[in-house]
C-alpha atoms as a PDB file:
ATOM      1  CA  UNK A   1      68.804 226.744  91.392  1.00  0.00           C
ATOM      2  CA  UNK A   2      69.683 224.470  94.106  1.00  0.00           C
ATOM      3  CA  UNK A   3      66.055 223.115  95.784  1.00  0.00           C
ATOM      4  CA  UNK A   4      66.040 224.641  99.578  1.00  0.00           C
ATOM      5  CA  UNK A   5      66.924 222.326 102.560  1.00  0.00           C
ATOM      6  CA  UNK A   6      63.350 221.780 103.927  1.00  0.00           C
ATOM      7  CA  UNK A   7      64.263 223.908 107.490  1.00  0.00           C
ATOM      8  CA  UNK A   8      62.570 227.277 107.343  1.00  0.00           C
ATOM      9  CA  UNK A   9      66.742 228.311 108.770  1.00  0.00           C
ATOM     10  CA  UNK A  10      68.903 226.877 106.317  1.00  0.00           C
ATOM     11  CA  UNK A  11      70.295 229.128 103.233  1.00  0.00           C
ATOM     12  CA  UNK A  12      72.633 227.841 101.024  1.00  0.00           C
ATOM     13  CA  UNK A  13      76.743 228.974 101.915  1.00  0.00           C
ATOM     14  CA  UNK A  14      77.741 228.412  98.132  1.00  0.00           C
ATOM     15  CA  UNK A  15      75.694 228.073  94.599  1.00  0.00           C
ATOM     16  CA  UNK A  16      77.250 227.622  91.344  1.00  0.00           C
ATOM     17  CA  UNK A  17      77.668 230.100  88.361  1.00  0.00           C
ATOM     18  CA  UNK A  18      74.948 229.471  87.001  1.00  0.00           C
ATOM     19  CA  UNK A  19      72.746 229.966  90.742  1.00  0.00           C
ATOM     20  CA  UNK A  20      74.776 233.109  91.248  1.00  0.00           C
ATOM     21  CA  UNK A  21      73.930 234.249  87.473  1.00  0.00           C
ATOM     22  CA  UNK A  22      69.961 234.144  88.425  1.00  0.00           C
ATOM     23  CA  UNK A  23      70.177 235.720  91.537  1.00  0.00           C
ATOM     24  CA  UNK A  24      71.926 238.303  90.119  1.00  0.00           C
ATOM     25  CA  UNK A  25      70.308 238.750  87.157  1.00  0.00           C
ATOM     26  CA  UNK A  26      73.500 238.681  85.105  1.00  0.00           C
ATOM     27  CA  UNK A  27      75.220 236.532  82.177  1.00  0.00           C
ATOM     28  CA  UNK A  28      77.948 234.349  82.387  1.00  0.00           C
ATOM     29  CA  UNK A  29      80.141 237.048  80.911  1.00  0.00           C
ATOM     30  CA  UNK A  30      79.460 239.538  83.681  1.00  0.00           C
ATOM     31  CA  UNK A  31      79.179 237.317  86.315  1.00  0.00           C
ATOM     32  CA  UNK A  32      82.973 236.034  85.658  1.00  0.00           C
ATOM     33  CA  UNK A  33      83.960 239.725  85.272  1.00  0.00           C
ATOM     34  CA  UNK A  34      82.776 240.211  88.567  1.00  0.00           C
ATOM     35  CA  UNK A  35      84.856 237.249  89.728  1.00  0.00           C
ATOM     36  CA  UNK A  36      87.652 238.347  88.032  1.00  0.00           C
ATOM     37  CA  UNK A  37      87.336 242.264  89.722  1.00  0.00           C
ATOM     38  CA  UNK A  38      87.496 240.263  92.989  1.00  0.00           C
ATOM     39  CA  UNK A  39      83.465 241.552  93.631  1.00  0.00           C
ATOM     40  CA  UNK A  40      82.488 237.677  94.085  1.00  0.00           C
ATOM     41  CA  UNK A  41      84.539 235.338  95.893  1.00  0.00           C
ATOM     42  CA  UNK A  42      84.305 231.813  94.770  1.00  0.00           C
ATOM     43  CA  UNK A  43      85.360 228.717  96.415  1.00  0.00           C
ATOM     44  CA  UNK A  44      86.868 225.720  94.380  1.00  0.00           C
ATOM     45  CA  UNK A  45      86.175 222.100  94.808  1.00  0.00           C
ATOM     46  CA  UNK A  46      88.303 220.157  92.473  1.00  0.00           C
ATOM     47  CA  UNK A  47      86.391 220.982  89.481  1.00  0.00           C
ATOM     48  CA  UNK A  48      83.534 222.685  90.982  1.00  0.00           C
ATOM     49  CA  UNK A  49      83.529 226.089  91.117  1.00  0.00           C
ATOM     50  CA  UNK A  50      81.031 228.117  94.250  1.00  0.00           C
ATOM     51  CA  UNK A  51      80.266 230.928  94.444  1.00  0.00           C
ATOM     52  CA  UNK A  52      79.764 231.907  98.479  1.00  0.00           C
ATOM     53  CA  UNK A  53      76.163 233.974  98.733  1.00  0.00           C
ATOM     54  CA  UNK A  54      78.259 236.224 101.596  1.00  0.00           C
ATOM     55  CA  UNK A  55      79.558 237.743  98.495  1.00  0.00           C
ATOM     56  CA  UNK A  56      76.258 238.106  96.542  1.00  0.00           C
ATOM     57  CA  UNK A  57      75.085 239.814  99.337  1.00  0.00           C
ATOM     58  CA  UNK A  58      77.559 242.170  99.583  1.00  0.00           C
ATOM     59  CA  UNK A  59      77.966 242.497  96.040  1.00  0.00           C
ATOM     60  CA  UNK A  60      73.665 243.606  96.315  1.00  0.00           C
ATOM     61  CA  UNK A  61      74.392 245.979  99.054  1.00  0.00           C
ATOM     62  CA  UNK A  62      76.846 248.088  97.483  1.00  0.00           C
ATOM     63  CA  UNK A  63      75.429 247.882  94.122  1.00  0.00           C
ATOM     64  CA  UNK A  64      71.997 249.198  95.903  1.00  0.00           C
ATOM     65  CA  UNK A  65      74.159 251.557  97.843  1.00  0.00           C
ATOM     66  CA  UNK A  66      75.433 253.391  94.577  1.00  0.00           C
ATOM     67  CA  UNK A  67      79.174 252.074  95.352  1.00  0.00           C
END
């Protein structure tokens, strides 16, 4: 995981698979099924692939909302 900007206000916009995987307590496997169900929305830089935390979080909600 990314280390935290040292300001108390700043939270990363975008982590990488393997960031998103931990937070979400997933595999690699799931977490690209998830990507591929259009639950995650990710964000491409050249190579780099993001994954935007906007979309974690609303991925958590519903999944903690029984959806």
């Amino acid at each position: 995981m990314p280390k935290p900007i040292d300001h108390p206000k700043y939270e990363p916009l975008l982590v990488a698979p393997k960031d998103a995987c931990i937070l979400l307590g997933v595999g690699n496997t799931k977490l690209y099924e998830l990507i591929k169900q259009r639950r995650l929305e990710v964000v491409k830089f050249g190579k780099a692939t993001r994954i935007t935390i906007a979309s974690i979080h609303a991925l958590a909600s519903s999944i903690m909302m029984g959806a």
